[in-house]
Protein backbone atom coordinates (compact mmCIF):
# COMPACT_ATOMS: atom_id res chain seq x y z
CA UNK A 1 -10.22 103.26 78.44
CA UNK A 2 -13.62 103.91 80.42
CA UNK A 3 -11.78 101.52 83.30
CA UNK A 4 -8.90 103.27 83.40
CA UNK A 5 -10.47 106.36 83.71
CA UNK A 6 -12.81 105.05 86.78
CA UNK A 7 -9.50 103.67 88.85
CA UNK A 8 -7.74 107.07 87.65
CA UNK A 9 -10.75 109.27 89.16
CA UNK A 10 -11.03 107.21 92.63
CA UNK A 11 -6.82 107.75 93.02
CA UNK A 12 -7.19 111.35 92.50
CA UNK A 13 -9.91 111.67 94.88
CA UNK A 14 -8.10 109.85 97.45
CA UNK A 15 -4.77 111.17 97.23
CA UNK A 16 -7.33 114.99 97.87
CA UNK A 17 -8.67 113.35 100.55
CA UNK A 18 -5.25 112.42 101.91
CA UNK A 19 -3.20 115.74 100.96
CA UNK A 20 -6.30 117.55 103.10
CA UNK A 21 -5.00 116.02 106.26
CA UNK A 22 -1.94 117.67 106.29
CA UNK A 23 -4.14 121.20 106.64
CA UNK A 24 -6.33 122.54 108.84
CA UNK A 25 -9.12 123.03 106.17
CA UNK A 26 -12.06 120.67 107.15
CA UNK A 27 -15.42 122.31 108.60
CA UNK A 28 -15.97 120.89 112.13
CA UNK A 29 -18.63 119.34 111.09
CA UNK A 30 -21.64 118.17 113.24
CA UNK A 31 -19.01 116.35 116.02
CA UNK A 32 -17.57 120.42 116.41
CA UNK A 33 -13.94 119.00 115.68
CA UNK A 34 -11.78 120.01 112.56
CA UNK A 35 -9.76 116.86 113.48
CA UNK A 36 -11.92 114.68 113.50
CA UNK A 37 -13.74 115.33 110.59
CA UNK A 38 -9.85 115.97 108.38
CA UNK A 39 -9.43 112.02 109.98
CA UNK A 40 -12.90 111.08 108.23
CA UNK A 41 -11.74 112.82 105.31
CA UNK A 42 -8.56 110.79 105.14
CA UNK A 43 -10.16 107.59 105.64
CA UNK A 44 -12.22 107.99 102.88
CA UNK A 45 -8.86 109.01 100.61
CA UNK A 46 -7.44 105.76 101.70
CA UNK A 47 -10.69 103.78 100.68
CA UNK A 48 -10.70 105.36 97.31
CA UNK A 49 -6.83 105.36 97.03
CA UNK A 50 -7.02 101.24 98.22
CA UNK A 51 -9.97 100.90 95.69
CA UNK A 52 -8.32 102.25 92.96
CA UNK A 53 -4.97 100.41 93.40
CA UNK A 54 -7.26 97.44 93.37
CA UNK A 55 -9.04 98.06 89.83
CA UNK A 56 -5.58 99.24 88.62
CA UNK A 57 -3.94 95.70 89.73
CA UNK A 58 -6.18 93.24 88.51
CA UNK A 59 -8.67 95.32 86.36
CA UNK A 60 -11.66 93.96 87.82
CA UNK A 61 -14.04 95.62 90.90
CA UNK A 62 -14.16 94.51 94.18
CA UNK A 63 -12.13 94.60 97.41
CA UNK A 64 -10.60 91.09 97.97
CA UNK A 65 -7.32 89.72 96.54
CA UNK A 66 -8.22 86.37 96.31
CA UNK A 67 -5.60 84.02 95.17
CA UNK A 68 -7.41 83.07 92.13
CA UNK A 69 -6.62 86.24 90.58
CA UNK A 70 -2.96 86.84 91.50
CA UNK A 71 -0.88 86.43 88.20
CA UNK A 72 2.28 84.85 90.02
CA UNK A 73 1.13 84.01 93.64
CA UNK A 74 4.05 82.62 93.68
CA UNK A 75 6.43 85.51 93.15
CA UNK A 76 4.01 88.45 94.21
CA UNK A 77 3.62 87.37 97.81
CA UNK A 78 6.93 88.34 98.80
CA UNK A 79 6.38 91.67 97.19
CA UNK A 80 2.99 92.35 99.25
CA UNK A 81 5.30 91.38 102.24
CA UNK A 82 8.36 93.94 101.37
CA UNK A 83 5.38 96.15 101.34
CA UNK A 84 4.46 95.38 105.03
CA UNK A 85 8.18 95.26 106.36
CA UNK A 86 8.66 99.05 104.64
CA UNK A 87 5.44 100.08 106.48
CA UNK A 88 6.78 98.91 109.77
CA UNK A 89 9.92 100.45 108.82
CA UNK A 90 8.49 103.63 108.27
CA UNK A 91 6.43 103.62 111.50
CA UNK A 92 9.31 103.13 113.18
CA UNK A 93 11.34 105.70 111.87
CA UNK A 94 9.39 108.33 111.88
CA UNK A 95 8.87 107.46 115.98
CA UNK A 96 12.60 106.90 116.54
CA UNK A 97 13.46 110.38 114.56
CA UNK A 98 10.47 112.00 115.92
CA UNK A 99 9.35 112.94 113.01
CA UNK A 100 5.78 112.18 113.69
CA UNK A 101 5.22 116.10 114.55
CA UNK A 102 5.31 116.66 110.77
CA UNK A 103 2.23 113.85 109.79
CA UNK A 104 -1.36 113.38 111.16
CA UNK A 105 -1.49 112.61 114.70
CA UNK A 106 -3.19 108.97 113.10
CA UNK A 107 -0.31 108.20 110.27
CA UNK A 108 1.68 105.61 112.14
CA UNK A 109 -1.43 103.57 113.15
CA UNK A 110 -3.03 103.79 110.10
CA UNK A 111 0.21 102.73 108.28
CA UNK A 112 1.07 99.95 111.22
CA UNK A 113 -2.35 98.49 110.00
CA UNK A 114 -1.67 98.10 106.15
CA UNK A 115 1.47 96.78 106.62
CA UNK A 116 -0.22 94.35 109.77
CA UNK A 117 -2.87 93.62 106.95
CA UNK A 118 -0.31 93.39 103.97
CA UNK A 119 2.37 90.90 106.10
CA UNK A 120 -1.01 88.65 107.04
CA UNK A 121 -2.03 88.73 103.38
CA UNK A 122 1.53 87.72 101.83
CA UNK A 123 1.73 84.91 104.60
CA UNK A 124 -1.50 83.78 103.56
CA UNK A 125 -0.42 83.29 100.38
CA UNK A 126 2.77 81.71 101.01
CA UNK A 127 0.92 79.06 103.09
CA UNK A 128 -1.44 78.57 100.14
CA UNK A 129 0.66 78.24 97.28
CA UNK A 130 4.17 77.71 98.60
CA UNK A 131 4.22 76.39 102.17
CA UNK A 132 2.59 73.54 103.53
CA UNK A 133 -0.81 74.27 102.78
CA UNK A 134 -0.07 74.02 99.26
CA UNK A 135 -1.63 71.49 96.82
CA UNK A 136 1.16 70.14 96.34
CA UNK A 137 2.21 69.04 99.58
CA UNK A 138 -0.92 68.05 100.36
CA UNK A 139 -1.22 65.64 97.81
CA UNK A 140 2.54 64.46 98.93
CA UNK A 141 0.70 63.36 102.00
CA UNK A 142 -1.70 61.28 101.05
């Protein structure tokens, strides 16, 4: 329960951190720009939010997704790289529909690099445990 409670806390900071972009409520800080400092702001939400998805997933601290503790490598890579291709999706979107004028001057680059970040991961793992870096066909080699 104590676990729970610690990835709980870090998502409910972040998604604060995150909601406070949207306003013009940051202090200017010691740079004198509001901006800047709501971007710092939401940067931190996204560490916390990233964080605590991570502790959530595979109940454990730390910031890597190794392969050794994916449950289904196998299976889960292709979700991590839906997650990418609905990133770019969304980037693209809210250019094409101009729709930007309603997030953070930052969203589309910040999302453009998780889903750059989550499409590298899942290809990764493909490689590793599907593809032709895989045990496997390595040992089929030999």
């Amino acid at each position: 329960m104590g676990e729970d409670i610690k990835w709980l806390n870090l998502a409910l900071v972040g998604l604060i951190c995150i909601i406070q972009t949207f306003f013009d409520l940051a202090p200017e800080g010691p740079w004198e720009s509001r901006s800047f400092t709501r971007g710092v702001i939401g940067l931190i939400g996204i560490g916390c939010l990233y964080v605590s998805w991570f502790r959530f997933t595979f109940a454990q601290k730390g910031l890597i997704p190794t392969i050794k503790i994916w449950k289904r490598p196998e299976k889960s890579w292709l979700h991590v790289m839906i997650f990418g291709i609905v990133c770019y999706a969304f980037v693209i979107s809210i250019n094409h529909f101009e729709l930007d004028k309603y997030f953070p001057k930052t969203t589309g680059m910040i999302v453009m690099l998780a889903g750059s970040l989550s499409i590298l991961n899942a290809s990764y793992v493909w490689l590793v445990v599907n593809g032709p870096l895989s045990e496997s066909k390595v040992h089929e080699q030999e």
